[in-house]
Structure formats: structure tokens, C-alpha cells
C-alpha atoms as a PDB file:
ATOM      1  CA  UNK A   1      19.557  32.094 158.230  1.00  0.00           C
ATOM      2  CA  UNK A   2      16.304  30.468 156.953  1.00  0.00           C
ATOM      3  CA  UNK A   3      13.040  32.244 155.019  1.00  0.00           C
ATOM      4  CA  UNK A   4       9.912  32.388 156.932  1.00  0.00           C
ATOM      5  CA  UNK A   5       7.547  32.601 153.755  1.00  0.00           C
ATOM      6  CA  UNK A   6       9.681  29.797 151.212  1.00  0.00           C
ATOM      7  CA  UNK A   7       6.139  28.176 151.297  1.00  0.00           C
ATOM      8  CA  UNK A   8       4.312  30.760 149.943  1.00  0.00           C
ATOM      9  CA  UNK A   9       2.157  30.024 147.078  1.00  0.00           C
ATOM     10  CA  UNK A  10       3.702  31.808 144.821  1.00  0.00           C
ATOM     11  CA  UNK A  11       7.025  30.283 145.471  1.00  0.00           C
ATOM     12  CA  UNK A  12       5.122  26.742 145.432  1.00  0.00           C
ATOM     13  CA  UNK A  13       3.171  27.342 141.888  1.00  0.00           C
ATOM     14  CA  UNK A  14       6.296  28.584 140.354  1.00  0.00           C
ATOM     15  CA  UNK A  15       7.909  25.532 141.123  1.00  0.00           C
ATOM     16  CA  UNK A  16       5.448  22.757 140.460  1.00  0.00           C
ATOM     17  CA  UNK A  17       4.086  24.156 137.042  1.00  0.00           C
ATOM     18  CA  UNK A  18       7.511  26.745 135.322  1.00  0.00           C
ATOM     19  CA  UNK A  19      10.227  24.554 136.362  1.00  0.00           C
ATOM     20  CA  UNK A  20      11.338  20.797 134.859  1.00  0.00           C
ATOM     21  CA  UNK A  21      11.146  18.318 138.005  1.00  0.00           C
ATOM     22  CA  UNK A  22      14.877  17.520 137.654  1.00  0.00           C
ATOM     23  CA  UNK A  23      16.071  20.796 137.063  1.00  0.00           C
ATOM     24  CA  UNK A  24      14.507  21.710 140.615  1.00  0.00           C
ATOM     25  CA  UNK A  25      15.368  18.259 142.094  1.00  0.00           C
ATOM     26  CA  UNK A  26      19.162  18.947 141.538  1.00  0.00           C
ATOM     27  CA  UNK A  27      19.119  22.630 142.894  1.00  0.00           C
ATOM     28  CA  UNK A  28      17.653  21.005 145.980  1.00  0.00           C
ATOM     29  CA  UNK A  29      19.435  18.055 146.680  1.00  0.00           C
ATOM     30  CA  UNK A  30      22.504  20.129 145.945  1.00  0.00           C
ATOM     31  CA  UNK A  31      21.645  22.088 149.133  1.00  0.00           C
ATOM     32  CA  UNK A  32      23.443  20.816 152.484  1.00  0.00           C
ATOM     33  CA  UNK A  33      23.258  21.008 156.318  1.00  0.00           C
ATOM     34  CA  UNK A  34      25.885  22.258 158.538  1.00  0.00           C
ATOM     35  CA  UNK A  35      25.464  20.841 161.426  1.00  0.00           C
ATOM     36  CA  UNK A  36      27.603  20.025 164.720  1.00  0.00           C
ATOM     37  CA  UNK A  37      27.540  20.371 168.422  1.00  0.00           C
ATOM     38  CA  UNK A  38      29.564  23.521 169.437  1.00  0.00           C
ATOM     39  CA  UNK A  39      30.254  25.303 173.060  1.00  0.00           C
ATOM     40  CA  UNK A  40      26.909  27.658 171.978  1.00  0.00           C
ATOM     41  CA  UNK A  41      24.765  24.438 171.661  1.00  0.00           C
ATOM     42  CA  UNK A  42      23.909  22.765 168.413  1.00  0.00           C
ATOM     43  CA  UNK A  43      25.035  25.213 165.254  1.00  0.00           C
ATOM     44  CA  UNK A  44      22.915  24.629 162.006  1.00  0.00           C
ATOM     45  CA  UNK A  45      23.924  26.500 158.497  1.00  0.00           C
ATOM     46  CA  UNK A  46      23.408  25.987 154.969  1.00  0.00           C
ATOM     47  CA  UNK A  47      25.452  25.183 152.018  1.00  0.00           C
ATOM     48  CA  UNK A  48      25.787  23.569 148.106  1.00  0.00           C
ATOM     49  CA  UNK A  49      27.703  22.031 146.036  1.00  0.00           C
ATOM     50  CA  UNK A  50      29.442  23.387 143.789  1.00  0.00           C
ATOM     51  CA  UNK A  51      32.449  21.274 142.479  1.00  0.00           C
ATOM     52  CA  UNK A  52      33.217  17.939 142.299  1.00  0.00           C
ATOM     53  CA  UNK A  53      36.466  15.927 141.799  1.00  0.00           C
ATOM     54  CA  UNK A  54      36.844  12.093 142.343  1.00  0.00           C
ATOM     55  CA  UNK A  55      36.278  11.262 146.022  1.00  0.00           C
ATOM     56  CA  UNK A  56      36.413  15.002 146.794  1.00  0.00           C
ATOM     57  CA  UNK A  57      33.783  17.290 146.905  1.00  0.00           C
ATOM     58  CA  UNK A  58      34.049  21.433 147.239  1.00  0.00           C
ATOM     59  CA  UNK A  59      30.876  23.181 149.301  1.00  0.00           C
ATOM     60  CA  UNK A  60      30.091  26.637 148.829  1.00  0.00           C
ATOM     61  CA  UNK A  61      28.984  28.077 152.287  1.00  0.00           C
ATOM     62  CA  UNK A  62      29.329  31.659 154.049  1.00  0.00           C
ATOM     63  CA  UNK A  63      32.696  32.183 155.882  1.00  0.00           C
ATOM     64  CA  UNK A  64      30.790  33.735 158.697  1.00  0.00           C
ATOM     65  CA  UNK A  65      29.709  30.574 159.978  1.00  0.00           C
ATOM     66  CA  UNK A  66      33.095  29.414 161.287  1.00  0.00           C
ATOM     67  CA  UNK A  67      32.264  32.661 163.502  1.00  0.00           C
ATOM     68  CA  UNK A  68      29.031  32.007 164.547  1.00  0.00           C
ATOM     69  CA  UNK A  69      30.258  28.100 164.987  1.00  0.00           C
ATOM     70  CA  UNK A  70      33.183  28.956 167.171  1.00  0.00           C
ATOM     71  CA  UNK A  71      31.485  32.570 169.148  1.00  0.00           C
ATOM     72  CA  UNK A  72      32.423  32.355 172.383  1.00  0.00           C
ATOM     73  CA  UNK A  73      35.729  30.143 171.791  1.00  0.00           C
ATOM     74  CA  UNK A  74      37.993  33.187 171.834  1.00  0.00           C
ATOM     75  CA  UNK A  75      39.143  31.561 168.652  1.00  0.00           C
ATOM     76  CA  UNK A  76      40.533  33.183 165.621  1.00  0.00           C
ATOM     77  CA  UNK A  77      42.604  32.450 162.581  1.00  0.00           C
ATOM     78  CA  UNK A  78      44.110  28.724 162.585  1.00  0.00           C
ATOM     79  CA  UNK A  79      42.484  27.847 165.492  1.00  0.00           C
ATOM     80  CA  UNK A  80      39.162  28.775 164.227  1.00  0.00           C
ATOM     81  CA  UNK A  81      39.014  26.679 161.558  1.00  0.00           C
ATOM     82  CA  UNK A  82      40.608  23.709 163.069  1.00  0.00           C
ATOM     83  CA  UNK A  83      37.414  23.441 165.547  1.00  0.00           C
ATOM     84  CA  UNK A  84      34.842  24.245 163.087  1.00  0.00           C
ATOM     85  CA  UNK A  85      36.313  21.233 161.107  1.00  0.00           C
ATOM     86  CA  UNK A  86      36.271  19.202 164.417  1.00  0.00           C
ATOM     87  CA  UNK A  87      32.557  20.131 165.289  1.00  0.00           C
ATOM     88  CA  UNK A  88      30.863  20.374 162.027  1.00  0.00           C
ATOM     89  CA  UNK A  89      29.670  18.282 160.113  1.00  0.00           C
ATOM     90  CA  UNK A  90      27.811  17.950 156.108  1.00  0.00           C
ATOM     91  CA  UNK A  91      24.896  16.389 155.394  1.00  0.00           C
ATOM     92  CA  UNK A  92      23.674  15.174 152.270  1.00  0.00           C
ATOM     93  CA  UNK A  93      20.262  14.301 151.412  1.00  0.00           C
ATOM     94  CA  UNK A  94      20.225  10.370 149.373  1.00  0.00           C
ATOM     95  CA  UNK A  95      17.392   9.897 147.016  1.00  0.00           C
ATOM     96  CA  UNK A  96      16.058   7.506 149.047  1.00  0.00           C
ATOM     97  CA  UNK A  97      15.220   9.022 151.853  1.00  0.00           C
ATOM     98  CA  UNK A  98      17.871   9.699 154.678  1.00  0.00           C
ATOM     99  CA  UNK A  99      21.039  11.964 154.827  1.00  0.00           C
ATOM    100  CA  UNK A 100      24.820  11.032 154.212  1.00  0.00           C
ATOM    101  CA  UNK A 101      27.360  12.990 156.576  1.00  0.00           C
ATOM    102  CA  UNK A 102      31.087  13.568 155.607  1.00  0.00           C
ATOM    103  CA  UNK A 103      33.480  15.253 157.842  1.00  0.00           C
ATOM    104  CA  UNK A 104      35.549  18.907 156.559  1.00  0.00           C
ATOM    105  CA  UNK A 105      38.947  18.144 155.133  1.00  0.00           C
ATOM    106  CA  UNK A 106      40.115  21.931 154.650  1.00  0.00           C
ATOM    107  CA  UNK A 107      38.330  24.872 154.318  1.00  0.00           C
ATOM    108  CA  UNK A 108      39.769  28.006 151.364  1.00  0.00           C
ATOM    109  CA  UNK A 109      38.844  31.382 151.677  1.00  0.00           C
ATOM    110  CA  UNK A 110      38.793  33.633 148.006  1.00  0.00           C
ATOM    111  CA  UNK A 111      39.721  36.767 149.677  1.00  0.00           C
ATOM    112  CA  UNK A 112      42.704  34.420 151.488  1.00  0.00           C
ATOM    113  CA  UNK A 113      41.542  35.195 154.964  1.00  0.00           C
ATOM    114  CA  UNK A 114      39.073  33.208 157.911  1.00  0.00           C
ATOM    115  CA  UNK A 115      38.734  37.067 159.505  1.00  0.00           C
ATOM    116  CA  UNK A 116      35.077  38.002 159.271  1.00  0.00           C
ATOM    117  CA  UNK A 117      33.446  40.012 156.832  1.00  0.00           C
ATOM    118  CA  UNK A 118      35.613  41.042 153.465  1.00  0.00           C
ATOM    119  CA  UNK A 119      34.087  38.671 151.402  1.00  0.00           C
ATOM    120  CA  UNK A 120      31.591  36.324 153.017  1.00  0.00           C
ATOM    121  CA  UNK A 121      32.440  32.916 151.178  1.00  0.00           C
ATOM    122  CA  UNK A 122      34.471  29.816 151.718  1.00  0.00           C
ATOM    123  CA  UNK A 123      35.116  26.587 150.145  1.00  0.00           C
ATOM    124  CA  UNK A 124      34.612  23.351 152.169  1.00  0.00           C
ATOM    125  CA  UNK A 125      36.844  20.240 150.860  1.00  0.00           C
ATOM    126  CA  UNK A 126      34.806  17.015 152.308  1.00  0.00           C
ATOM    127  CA  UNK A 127      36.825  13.835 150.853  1.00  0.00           C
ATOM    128  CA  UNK A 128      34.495  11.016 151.948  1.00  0.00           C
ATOM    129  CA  UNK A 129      34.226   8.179 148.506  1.00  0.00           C
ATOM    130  CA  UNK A 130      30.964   7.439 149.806  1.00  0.00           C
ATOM    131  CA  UNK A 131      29.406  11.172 150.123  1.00  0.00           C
ATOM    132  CA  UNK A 132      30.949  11.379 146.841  1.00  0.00           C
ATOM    133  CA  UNK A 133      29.293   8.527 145.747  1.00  0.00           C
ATOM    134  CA  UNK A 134      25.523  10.373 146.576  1.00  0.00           C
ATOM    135  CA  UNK A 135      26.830  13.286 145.047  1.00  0.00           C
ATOM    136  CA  UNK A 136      27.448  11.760 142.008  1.00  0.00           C
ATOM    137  CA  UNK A 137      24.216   9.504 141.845  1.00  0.00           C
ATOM    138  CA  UNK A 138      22.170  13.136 142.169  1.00  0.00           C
ATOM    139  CA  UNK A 139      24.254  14.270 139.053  1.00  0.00           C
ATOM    140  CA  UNK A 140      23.875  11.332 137.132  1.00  0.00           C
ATOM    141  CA  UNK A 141      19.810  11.323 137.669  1.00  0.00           C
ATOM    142  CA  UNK A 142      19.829  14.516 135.946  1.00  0.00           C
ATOM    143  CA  UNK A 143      22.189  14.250 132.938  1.00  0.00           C
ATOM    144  CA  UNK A 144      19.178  15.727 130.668  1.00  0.00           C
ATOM    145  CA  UNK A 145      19.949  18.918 132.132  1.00  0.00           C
ATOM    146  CA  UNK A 146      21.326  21.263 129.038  1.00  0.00           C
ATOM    147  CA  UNK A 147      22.949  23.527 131.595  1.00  0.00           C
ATOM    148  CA  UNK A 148      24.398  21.232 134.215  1.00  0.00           C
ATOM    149  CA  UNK A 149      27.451  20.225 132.950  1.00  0.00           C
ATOM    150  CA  UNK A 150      29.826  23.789 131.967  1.00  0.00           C
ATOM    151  CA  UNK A 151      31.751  24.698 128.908  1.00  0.00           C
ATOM    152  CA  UNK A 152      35.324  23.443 128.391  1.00  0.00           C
ATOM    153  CA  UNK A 153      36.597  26.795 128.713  1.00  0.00           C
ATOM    154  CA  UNK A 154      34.876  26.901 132.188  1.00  0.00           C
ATOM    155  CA  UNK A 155      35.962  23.631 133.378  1.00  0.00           C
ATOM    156  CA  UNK A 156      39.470  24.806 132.865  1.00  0.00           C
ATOM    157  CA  UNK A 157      39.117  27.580 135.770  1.00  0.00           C
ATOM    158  CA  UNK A 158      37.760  25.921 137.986  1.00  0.00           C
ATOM    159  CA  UNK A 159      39.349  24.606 141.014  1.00  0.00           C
ATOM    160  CA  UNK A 160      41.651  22.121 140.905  1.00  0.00           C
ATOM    161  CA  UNK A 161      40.798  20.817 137.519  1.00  0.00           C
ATOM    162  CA  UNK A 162      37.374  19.873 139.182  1.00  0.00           C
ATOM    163  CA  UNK A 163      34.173  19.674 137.600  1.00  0.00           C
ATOM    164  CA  UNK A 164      32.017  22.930 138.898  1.00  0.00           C
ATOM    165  CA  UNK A 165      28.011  21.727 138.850  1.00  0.00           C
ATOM    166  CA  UNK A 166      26.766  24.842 138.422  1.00  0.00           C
ATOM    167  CA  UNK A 167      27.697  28.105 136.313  1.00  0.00           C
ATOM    168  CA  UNK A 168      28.370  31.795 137.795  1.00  0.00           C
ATOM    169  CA  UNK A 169      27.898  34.970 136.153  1.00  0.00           C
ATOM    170  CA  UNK A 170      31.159  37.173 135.238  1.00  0.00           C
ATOM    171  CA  UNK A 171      31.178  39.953 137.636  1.00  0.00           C
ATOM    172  CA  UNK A 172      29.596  42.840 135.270  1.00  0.00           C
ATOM    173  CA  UNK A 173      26.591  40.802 134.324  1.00  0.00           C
ATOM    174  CA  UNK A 174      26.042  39.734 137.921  1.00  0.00           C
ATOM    175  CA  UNK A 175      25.815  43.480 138.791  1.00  0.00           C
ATOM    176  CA  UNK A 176      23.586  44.293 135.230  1.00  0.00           C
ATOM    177  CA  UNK A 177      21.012  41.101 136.427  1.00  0.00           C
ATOM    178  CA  UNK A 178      20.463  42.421 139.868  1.00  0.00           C
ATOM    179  CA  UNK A 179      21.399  46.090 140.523  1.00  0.00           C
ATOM    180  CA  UNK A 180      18.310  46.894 138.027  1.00  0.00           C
ATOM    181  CA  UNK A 181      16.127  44.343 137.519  1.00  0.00           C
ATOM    182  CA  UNK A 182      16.534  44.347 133.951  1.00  0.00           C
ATOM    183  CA  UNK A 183      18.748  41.238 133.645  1.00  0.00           C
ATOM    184  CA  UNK A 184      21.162  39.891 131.414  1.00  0.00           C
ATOM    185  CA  UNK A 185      20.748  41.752 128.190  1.00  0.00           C
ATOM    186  CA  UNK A 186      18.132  41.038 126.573  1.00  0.00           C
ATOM    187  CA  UNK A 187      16.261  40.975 128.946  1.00  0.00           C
ATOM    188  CA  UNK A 188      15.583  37.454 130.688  1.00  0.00           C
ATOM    189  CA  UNK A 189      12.974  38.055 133.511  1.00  0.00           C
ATOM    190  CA  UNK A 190      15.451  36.252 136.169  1.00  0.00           C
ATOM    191  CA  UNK A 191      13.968  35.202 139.277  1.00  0.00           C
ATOM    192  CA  UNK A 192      15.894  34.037 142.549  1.00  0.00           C
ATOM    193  CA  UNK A 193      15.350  30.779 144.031  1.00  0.00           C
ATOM    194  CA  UNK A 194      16.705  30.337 147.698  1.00  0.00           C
ATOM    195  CA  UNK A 195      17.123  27.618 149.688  1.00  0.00           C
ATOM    196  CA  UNK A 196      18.388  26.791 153.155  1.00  0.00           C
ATOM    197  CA  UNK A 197      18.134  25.018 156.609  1.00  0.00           C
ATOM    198  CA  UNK A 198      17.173  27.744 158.751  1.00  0.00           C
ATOM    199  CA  UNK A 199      14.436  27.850 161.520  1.00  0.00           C
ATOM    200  CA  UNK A 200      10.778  27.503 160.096  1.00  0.00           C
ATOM    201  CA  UNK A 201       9.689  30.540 162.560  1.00  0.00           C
ATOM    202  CA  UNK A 202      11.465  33.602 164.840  1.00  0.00           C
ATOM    203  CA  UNK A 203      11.375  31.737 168.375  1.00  0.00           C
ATOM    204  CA  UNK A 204      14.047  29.830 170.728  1.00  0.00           C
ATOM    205  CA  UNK A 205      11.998  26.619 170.264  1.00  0.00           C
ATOM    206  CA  UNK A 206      11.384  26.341 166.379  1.00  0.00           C
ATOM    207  CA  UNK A 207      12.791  23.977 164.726  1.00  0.00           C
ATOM    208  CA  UNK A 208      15.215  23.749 161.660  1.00  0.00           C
ATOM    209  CA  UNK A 209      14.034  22.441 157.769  1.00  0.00           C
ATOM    210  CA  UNK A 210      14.613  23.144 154.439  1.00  0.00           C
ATOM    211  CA  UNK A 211      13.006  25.272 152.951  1.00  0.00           C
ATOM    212  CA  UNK A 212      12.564  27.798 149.570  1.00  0.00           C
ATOM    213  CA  UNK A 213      11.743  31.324 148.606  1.00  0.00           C
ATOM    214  CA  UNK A 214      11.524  33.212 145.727  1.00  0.00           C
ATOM    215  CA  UNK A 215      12.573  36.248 145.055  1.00  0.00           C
ATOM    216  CA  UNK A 216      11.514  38.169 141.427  1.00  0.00           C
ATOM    217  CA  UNK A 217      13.880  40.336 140.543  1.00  0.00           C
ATOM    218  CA  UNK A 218      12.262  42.590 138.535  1.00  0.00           C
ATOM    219  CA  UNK A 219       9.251  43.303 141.333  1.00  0.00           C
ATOM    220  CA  UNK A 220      12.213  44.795 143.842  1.00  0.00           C
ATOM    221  CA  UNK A 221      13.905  46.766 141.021  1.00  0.00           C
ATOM    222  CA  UNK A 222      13.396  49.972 142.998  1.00  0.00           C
ATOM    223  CA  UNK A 223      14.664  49.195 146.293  1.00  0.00           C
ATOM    224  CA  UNK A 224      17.295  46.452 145.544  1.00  0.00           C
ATOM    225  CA  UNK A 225      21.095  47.095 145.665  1.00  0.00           C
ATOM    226  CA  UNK A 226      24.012  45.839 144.668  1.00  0.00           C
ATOM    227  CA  UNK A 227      26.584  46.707 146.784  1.00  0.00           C
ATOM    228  CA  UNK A 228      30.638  46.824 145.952  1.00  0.00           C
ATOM    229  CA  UNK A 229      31.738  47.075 149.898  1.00  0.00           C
ATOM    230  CA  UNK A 230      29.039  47.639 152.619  1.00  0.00           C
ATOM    231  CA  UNK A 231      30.028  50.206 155.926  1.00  0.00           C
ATOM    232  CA  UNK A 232      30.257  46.894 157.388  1.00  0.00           C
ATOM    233  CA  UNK A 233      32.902  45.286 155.863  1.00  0.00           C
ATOM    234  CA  UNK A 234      31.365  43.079 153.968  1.00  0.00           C
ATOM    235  CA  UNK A 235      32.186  42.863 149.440  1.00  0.00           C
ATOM    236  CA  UNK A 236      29.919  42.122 146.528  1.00  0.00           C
ATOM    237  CA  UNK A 237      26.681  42.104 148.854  1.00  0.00           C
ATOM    238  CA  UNK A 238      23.139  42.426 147.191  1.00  0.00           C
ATOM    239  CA  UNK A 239      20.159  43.506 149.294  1.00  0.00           C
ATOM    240  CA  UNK A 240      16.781  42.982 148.894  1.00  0.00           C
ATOM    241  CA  UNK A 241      13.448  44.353 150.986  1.00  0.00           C
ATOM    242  CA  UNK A 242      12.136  41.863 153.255  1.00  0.00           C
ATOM    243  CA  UNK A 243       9.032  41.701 156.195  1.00  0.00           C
ATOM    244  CA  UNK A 244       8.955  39.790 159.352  1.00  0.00           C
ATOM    245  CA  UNK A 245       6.692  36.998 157.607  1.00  0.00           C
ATOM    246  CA  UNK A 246       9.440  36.908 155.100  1.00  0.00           C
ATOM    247  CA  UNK A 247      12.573  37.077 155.582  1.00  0.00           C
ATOM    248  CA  UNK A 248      15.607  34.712 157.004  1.00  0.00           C
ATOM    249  CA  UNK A 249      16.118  33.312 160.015  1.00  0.00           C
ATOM    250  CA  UNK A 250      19.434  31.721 162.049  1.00  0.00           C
ATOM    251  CA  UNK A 251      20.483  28.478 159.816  1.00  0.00           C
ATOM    252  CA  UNK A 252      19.741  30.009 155.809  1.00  0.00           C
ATOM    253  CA  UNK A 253      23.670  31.544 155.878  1.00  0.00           C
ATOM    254  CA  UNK A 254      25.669  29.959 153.426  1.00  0.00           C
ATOM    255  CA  UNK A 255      22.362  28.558 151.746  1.00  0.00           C
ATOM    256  CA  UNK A 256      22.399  28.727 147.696  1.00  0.00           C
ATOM    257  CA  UNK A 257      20.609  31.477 145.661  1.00  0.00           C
ATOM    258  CA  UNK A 258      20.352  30.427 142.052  1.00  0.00           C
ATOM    259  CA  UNK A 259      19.124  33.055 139.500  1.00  0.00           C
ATOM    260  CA  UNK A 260      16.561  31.430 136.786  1.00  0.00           C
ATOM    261  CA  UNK A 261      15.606  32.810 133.768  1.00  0.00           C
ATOM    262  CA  UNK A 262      11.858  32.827 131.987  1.00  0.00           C
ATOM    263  CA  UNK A 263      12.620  29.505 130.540  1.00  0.00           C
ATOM    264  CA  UNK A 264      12.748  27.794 133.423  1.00  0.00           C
ATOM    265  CA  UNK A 265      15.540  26.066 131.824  1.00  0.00           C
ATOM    266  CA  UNK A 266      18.509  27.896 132.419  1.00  0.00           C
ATOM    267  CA  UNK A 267      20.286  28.474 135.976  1.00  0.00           C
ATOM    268  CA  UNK A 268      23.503  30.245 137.004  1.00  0.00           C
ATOM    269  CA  UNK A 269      24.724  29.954 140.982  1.00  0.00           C
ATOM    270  CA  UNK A 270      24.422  33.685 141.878  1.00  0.00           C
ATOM    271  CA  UNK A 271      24.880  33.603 145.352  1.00  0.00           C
ATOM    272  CA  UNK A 272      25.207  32.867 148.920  1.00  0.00           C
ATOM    273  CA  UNK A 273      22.969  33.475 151.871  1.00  0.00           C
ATOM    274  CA  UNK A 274      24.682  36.684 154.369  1.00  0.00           C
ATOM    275  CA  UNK A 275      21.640  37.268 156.883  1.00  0.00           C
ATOM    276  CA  UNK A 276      18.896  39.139 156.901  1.00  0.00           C
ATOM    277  CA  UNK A 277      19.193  43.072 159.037  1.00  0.00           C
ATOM    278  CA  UNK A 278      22.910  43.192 159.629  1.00  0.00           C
ATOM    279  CA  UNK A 279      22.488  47.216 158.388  1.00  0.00           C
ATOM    280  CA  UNK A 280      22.406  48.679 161.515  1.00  0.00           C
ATOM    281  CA  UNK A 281      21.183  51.809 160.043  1.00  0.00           C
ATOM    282  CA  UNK A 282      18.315  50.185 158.041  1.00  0.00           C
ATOM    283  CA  UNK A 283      16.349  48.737 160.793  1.00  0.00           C
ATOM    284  CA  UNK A 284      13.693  50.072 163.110  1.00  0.00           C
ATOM    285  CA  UNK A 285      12.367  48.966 166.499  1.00  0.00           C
ATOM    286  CA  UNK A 286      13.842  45.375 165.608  1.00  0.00           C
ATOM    287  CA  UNK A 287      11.501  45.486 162.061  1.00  0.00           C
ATOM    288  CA  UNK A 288      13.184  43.174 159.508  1.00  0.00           C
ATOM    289  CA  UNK A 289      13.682  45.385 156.382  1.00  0.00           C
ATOM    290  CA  UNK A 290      16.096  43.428 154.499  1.00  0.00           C
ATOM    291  CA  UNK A 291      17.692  40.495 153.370  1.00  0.00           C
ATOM    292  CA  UNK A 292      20.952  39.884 151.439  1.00  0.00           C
ATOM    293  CA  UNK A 293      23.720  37.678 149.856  1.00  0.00           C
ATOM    294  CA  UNK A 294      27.159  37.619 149.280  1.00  0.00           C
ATOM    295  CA  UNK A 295      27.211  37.542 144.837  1.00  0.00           C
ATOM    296  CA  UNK A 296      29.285  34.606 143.616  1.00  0.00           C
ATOM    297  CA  UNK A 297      31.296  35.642 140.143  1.00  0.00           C
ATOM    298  CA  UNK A 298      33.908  33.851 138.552  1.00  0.00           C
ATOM    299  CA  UNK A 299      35.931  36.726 139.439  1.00  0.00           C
ATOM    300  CA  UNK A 300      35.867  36.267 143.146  1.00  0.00           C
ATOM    301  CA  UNK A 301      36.071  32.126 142.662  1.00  0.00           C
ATOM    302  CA  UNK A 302      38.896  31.532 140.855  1.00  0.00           C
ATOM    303  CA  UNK A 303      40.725  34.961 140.169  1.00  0.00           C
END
């Protein structure tokens, strides 16, 4: 689901004049489109990546997608996830203008179940040399980043034996950074940066772009939640207020959410888009009131 208001000036002044051009370049050409032609019509998410090894790349995306992708299939389990591979597709932006596509090889779950909610995340293996290929140019145009290639010690968890882009916070700072506001101690002044493909306004005719929003942590300290298990279902959510002129819209799920520090200098991959007013019992006369994301820790990744 996409953000109405990732063009606000806020967002835009933060970017252009805190942040180093290829620190920001990376986070967004890092960002991908799900797309594919399904029995609903034409699905769009969001996704990044997060892990690269040789010709085979690992995409960080919300499981509930393959739902979305395959409602009205009657579909579950197995079956589910053999026709989301069959119908959607990744696309890559190339520094040159244009996209790169590579087809779904497998899909993993961390919780070890496609079923809906538990925890909303999933890992999408795309082994295309070429997509790799852009992948890897993005990477290499940014080697001046201090924090974009992980410790040793990090490396070693990962997937695999793959190289993970971008770091995670252990679960009990995740919770310290956002449940409060206060950050990783000391504190570090963390905003959110999200990204995603979603619709640029709430109609049936708008159309689908990336886009960004920000998100300062500290500013929704009173009203912002981390959440161990929703009355949903769903695990390791955090919410966050949000407005009808800003807030997410059908194509931001799955879309990155990386937490930056006052530097500007150091990111960590905190998150993944969930959707914005799936509380049932937090909305009013169809008002959006909040937005949330499924928190990434190395916890939940890798066990």
C-alpha cells in the first residue's frame, strides 16, 4: 500500500539537504515492483533487496501479497505460491533509465508458513544472472557507503552464506528505537524513511509510482506502538498515526522502511510495509487513523 503525502516537503528537504546522494540512491534503487496480471486484474506490491548471492538474489516483501495476488483463486498453501510465482513478476530499476524484470524462483516464509497473518514477511529467491548483474552495478556505485557492506559476524547468519545489503536491529533494540521514541541508547533521533509502489491517490483510476515518506519517530512517541501479536493475528507489528492525506494506499505492502539516524549516515532495514487501517477497532466512518509495518530483526530472519 502506497503513501499519499511521500512528497511532502518535509520528506523532500530532508532528503536533498541531511542525506549523502548515494546513501539515498541505494535505499531507492533497492526498492522493487511486484507486478503481474492475476484473475483480480493487474496486482502491484512493493519490495527490497536484501541479500545477494552470485546469480541469486533474496527480496524482502510482505507474505500477504501472495493473498491479495491469488484472492479469489480459492488457493491456499502449495498452490498459492505456485501461481503467485507464475503471475508475478520483479522489477528492477537500471541506472539508466528503464526497469529489469526477473521471474520468482521460490519463495521462504520465517514463521515456516504461506497462511496469512503470523508474521507478515517472506523471502523471494529471483535467480536471473542478468537482474543480478543490475543489482550488483547499484552496489558497486555506492561502495563509499561505511554501512553498506555488514560485519563478518553478520555475514555469517545470514542466509545461505549470502551477502545481506542492509543491517537489522536485534529484536530488543528494535522495540527500544520505536516503542518510545527515544531510540537506540543514546539517543540517536531515528527517523523512518518509506518507500513503495502504491497508488499516488485513494481512487479506482489512480495510478501506481514510487514514492517516499517520512516518518520521525520521536514526533509520534505518544501514540506509536509496538506490538508483540495484534487481535488480528498478525507478530512484531508497529503502528503509527496516520490522516487520509497521509497514509498508504493498495501497492506500498511489502515496501522497505529503513530507520536513519541524525547523521544521516547510518541505516538499519527496520521494516516492512503491512497496510494502513487493518484495526478494525481503530477506525471510524472509513477515517484512516493508522499505518503500520511488520519489524524486521535478526531474530525473526535467520533464527
Amino acid at each position: 500500500m502506497l503513501l499519499e503525502a511521500l512528497t511532502s516537503q518535509a520528506t523532500a528537504t530532508y532528503i536533498d539537504e541531511e542525506l549523502d546522494p548515494a546513501h539515498i540512491r541505494l535505499l531507492r534503487m533497492m526498492t522493487v515492483k511486484l507486478t503481474g496480471g492475476v484473475q483480480g486484474g493487474v496486482f502491484t506490491g512493493s519490495g527490497v533487496v536484501f541479500l545477494t548471492k552470485g546469480p541469486d538474489v533474496y527480496i524482502l516483501t510482505a507474505k500477504h501479497n501472495l493473498h491479495v495476488a491469488g484472492k479469489g483463486t480459492g488457493k491456499s498453501g502449495e498452490a498459492l505460491e505456485k501461481y503467485f510465482k507464475q503471475k508475478i513478476s520483479v522489477e528492477l530499476r537500471k541506472h539508466a533509465g528503464g526497469v529489469c524484470t526477473a521471474t520468482i524462483a521460490s519463495i521462504r516464509y520465517p514463521d515456516e508458513t504461506v497462511e496469512d497473518q503470523h508474521y507478515d514477511v517472506c523471502l523471494l529467491k529471483c535467480s536471473d544472472l542478468s537482474f543480478a548483474t543490475q543489482v550488483n552495478a547499484h552496489v558497486d556505485r555506492s561502495k563509499g557507503i561505511s554501512w553498506l557492506f555488514t560485519s563478518p559476524s553478520w555475514q555469517r547468519q545470514a542466509l545461505d552464506g549470502g551477502r545481506p545489503l542492509f543491517e537489522t536491529f536485534e529484536e530488543d533494540d528494535a522495540q527500544e528505537m520505536l516503542a518510545n521514541g527515544w531510540g537506540f541508547s543514546p539517543r540517536k533521533n531515528y527517523k523512518l524513511l518509506q518507500f513503495g509502489y502504491g497508488k499516488i491517490a485513494d481512487s479506482a483510476m489512480a495510478g501506481y509510482e514510487f514514492r517516499e515518506r517520512m516518518v520521525d519517530v520521536a514526533a509520534v512517541n505518544a501514540t506509536s506502538n509496538y506490538i508483540a501479536t495484534t487481535d488480528e493475528g498478525y507478530e512484531q507489528v508497529f503502528s503509527f498515526p496516520s490522516t487520509p492525506t497521509d497514509t498508504a494506499l493498495e501497492g506500498d505492502s511489502g515496501g522497505p522502511i529503513f530507520a536513519i539516524d541524525s547523521t544521516g549516515t547510518r541505516s538499519f532495514l527496520v521494516g516492512v510495509h503491512l497496510g494502513a487501517n487493518y484495526y478494525s477497532d481503530q477506525t471510524n466512518d472509513g477515517a484512516t487513523e493508522n499505518n503500520s509495518f511488520t519489524v524486521l530483526t535478526r531474530e525473526r530472519l535467520f533464527g
